[in-house]
Protein backbone atom coordinates (compact mmCIF):
# COMPACT_ATOMS: atom_id res chain seq x y z
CA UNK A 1 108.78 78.69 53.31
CA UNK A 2 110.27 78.03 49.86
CA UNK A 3 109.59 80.14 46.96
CA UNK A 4 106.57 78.46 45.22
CA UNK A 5 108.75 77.45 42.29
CA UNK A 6 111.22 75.65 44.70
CA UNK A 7 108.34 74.29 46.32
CA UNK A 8 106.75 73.13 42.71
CA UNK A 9 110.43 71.49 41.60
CA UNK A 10 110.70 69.52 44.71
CA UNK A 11 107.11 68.09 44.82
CA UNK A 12 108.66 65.70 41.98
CA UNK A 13 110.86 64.44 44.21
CA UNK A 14 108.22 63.32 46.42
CA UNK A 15 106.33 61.73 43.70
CA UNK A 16 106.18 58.92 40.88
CA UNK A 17 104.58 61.66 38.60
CA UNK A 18 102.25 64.37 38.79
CA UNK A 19 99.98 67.00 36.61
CA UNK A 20 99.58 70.58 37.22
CA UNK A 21 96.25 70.21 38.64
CA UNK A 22 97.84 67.12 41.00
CA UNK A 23 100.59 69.79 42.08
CA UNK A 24 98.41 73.15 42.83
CA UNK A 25 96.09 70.23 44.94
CA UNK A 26 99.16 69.40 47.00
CA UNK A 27 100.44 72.72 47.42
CA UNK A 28 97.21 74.65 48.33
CA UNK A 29 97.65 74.20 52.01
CA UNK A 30 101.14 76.16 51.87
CA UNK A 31 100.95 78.55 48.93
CA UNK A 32 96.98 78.97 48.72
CA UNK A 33 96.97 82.42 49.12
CA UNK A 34 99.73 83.05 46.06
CA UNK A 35 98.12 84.45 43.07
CA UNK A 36 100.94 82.36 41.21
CA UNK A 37 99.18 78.74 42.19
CA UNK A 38 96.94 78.59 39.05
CA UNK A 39 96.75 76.13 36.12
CA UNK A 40 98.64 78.74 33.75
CA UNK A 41 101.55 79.49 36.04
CA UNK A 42 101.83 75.88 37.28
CA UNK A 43 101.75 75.01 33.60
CA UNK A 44 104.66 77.21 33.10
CA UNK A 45 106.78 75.94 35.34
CA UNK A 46 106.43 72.33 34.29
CA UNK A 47 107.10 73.12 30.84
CA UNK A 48 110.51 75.57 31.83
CA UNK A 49 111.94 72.51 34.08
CA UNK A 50 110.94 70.12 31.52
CA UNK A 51 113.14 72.35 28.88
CA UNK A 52 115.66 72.69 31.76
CA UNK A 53 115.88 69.03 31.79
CA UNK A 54 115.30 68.56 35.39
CA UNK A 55 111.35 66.90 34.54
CA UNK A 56 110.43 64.85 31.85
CA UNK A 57 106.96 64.36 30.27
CA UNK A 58 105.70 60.64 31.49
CA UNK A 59 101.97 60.61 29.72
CA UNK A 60 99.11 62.53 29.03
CA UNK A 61 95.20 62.28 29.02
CA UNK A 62 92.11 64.31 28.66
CA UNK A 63 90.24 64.97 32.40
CA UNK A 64 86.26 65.11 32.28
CA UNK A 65 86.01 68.63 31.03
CA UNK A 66 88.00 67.55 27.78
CA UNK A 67 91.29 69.38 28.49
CA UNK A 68 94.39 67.89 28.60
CA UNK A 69 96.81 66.66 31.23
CA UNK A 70 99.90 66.37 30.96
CA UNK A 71 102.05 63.98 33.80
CA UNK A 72 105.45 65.06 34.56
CA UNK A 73 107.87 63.11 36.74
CA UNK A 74 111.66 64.05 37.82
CA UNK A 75 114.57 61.48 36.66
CA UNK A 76 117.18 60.49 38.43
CA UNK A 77 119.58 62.60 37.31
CA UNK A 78 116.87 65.42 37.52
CA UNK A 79 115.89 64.60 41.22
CA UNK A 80 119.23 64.35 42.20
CA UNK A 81 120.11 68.19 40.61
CA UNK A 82 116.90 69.37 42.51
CA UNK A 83 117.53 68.20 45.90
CA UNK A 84 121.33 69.06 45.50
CA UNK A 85 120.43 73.08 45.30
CA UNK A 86 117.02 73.21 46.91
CA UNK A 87 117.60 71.44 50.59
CA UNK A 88 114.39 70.27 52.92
């Protein structure tokens, strides 16, 4: 098993684009039992690859509760940097 920010990175190369909520969703079977799969930490991680340039922000929205989402996908270039150092 990958550590959950590993796992987090290469969901975007899986995927046109994705939100925070969208990731912790797809991850919960794996990692449902970290304590670091929440909307905060997940947040976090988004916005350190997206300053890492690996992700880049793709569009946002508010969800039915009012709170924003924010859509992140990987680039090419960004894709090809994550699958070059974290492997299948």
């Amino acid at each position: 098993m990958k550590p959950l920010n590993y796992a987090i990175l290469k969901h975007f190369t899986k995927v046109d684009e994705a939100c925070a909520e969208e990731v912790i969703e797809s991850l919960r079977g794996e990692y449902g039992k970290f304590k670091a799969l929440n909307k905060k930490a997940v947040i976090s991680a988004l916005m350190t690859a997206e300053a890492n340039g690996l992700l880049e922000e793709t569009r946002f929205e508010l969800d039915q509760a009012g709170e924003l989402r924010i859509y992140y996908h990987a680039h090419e270039e960004g894709a090809d940097t994550i699958n070059k150092y974290i492997k299948d």
